[in-house]
Protein backbone atom coordinates (compact mmCIF):
# COMPACT_ATOMS: atom_id res chain seq x y z
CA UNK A 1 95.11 128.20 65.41
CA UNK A 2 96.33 127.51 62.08
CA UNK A 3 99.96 126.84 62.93
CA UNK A 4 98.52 124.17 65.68
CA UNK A 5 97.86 125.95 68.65
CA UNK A 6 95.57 124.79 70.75
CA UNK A 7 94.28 126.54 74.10
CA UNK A 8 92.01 125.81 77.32
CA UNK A 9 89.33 127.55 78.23
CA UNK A 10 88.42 124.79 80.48
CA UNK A 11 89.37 121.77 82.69
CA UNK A 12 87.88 118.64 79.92
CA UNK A 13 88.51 116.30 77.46
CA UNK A 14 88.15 117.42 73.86
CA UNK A 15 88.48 116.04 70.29
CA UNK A 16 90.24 117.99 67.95
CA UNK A 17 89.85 117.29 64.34
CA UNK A 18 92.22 119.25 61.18
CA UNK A 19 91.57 118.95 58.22
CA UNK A 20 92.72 120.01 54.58
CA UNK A 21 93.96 119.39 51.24
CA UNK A 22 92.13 116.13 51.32
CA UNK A 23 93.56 114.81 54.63
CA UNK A 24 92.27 114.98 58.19
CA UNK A 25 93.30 113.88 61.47
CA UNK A 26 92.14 113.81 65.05
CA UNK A 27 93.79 114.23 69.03
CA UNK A 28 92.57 113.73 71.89
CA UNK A 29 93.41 116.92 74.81
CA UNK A 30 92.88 116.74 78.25
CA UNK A 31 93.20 119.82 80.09
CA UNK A 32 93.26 119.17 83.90
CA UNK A 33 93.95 122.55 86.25
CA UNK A 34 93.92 120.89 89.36
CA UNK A 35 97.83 119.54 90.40
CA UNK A 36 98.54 117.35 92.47
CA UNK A 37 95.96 113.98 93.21
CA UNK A 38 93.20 114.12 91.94
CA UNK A 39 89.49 111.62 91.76
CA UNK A 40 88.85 109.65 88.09
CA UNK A 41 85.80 107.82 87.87
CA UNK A 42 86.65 104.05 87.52
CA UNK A 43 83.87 102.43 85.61
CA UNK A 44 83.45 99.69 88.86
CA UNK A 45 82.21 99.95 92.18
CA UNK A 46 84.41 97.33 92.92
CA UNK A 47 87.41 98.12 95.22
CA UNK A 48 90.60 98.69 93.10
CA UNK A 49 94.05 97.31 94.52
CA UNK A 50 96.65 97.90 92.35
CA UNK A 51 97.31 99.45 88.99
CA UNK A 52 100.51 100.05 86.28
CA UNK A 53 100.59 102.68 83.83
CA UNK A 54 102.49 102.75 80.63
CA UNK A 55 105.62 104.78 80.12
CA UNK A 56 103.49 107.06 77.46
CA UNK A 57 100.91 108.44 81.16
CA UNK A 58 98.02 107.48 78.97
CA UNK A 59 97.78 103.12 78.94
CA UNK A 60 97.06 101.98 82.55
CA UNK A 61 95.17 98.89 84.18
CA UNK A 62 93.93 98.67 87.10
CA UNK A 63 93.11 95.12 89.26
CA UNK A 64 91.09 94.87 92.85
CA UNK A 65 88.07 93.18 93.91
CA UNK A 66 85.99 90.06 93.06
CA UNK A 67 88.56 89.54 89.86
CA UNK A 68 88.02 93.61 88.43
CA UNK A 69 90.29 94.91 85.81
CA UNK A 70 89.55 97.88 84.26
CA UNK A 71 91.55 99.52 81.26
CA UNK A 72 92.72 103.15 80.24
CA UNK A 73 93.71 104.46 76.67
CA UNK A 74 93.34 108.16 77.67
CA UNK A 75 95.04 108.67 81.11
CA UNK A 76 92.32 107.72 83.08
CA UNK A 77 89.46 109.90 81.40
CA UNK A 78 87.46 106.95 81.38
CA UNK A 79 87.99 103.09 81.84
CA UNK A 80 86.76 100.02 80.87
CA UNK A 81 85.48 97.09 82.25
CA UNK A 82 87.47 94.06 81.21
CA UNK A 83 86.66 90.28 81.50
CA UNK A 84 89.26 88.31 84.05
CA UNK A 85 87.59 85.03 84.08
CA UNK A 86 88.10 85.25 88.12
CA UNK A 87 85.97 85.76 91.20
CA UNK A 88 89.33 85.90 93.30
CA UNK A 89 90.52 89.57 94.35
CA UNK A 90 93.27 90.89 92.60
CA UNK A 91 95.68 92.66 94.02
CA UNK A 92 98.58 93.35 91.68
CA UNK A 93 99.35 94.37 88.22
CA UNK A 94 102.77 94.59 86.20
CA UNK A 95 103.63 94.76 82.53
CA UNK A 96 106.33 93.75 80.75
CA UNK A 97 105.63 95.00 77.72
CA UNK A 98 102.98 97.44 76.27
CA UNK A 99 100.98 94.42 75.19
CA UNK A 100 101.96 91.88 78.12
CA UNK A 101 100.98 92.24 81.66
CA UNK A 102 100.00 90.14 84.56
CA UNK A 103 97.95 90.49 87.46
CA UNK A 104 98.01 88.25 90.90
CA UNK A 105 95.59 87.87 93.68
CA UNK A 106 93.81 86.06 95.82
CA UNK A 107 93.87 81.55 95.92
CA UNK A 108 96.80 81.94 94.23
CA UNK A 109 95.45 83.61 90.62
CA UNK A 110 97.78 84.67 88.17
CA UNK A 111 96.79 86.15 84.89
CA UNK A 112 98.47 86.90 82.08
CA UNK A 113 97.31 89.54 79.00
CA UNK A 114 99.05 89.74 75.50
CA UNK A 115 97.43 92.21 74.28
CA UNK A 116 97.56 95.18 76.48
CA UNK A 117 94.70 94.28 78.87
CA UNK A 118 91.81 93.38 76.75
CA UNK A 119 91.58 89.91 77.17
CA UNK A 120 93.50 87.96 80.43
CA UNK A 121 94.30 84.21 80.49
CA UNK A 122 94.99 82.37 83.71
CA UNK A 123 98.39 81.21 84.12
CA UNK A 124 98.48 77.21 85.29
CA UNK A 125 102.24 77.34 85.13
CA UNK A 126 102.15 79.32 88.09
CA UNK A 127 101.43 76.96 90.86
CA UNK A 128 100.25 78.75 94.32
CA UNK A 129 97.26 78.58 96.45
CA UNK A 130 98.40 81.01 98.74
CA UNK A 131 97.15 84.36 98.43
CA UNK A 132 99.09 86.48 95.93
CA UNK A 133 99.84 89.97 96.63
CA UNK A 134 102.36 91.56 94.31
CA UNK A 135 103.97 90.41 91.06
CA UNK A 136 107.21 92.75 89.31
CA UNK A 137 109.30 92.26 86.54
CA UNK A 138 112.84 93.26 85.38
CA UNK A 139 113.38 93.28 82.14
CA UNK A 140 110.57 90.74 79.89
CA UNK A 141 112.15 87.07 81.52
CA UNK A 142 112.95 88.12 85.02
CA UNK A 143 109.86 87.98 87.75
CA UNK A 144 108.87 87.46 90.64
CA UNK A 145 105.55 87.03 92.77
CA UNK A 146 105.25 87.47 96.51
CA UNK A 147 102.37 86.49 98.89
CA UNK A 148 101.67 84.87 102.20
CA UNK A 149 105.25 83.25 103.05
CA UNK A 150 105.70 82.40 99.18
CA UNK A 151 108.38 83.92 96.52
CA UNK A 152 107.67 82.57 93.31
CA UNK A 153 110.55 83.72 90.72
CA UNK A 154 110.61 82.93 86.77
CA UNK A 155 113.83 83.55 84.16
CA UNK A 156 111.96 82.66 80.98
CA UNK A 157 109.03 85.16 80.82
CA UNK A 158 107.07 83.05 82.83
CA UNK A 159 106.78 79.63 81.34
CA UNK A 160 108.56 78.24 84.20
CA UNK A 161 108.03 79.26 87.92
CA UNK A 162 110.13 78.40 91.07
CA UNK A 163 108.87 78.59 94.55
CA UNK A 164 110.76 79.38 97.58
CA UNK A 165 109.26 79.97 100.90
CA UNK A 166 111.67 82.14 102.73
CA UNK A 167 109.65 83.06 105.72
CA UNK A 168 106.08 82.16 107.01
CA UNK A 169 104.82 85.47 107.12
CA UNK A 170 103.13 87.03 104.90
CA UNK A 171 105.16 89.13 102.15
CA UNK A 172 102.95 92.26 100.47
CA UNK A 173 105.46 93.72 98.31
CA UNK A 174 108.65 93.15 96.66
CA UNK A 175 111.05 95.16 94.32
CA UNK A 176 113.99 94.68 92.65
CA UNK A 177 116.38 96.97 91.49
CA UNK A 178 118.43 94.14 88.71
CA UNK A 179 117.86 90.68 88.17
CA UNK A 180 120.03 89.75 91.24
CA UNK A 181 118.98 92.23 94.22
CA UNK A 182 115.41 92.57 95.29
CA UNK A 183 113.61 93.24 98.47
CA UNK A 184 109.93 92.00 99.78
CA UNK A 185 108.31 93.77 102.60
């Protein structure tokens, strides 16, 4: 309408262009009626493992097999294939920061991206063979990567890692609710 309105008809994706008085602009709507879980189509046939979303519900990355990432700018309407520079299986993904993320996996692969998820760079600094299965941050200095019988923790954004190796099983998860109390499963 002309005060802005805009109304389904359908479940879709839709570009919406206004224009006048010399100046146009354009939106993106997505109209979903089904609540609750629902399938998106991926863009890989590769098995996906983990994935982080921005605050904003439309930014999200996904990570999983044979080194796949795949990106989202429009809340998983459609993805795209992104380059990891890995064969290794990824099975984590955590950002930091809209632009910075990282993604851990398998023979001890950690990535890094600066800008958003385009491009990923592999992070030597981060010394592990072990298989890598979840990385989480708090705050943009405090992290910390789990995987089998390894804790890996940094308090500078990552330049510098320490390793602990609390237990010889293997650890799948952790979370931490502050810098100073955290749980791996």
């Amino acid at each position: 309408s002309s005060s802005g309105l805009v109304t389904a008809v359908s479940e879709g994706v839709a570009q919406i262009i206004a224009a006048g008085n010399g100046a146009a602009d354009t939106a993106i709507v997505f109209v979903y009626a089904q609540t609750g879980w629902y399938v998106q189509t991926s863009n890989t046939g590769n098995a996906l493992e983990g994935v982080f979303f921005q605050g904003d519900g439309r930014r999200g990355v996904a990570v999983g097999a044979s080194g796949t990432i795949v990106t989202t700018a429009n809340a998983g309407a459609t993805w795209t294939v992104r380059t990891s520079g890995t064969s290794s299986a990824l099975h984590s993904v955590w950002f930091t920061h809209p632009d910075t993320g990282w993604a851990v996996g398998a023979a001890g692969v950690a990535l890094k991206t600066v800008n958003g998820g385009t491009t990923w760079t592999r992070q030597t600094q981060v010394i592990a063979s072990e298989n890598l299965a979840c990385v989480r941050w708090v705050g943009l200095h405090h992290g910390w990567i789990v995987g089998n019988g390894v804790v890996l923790r940094t308090t500078n954004g990552g330049l510098n890692w320490t390793r602990s190796s609390p237990t010889a099983n293997a650890l799948n998860a952790v979370g931490f609710s502050d810098v100073s109390n955290g749980w791996a499963a």
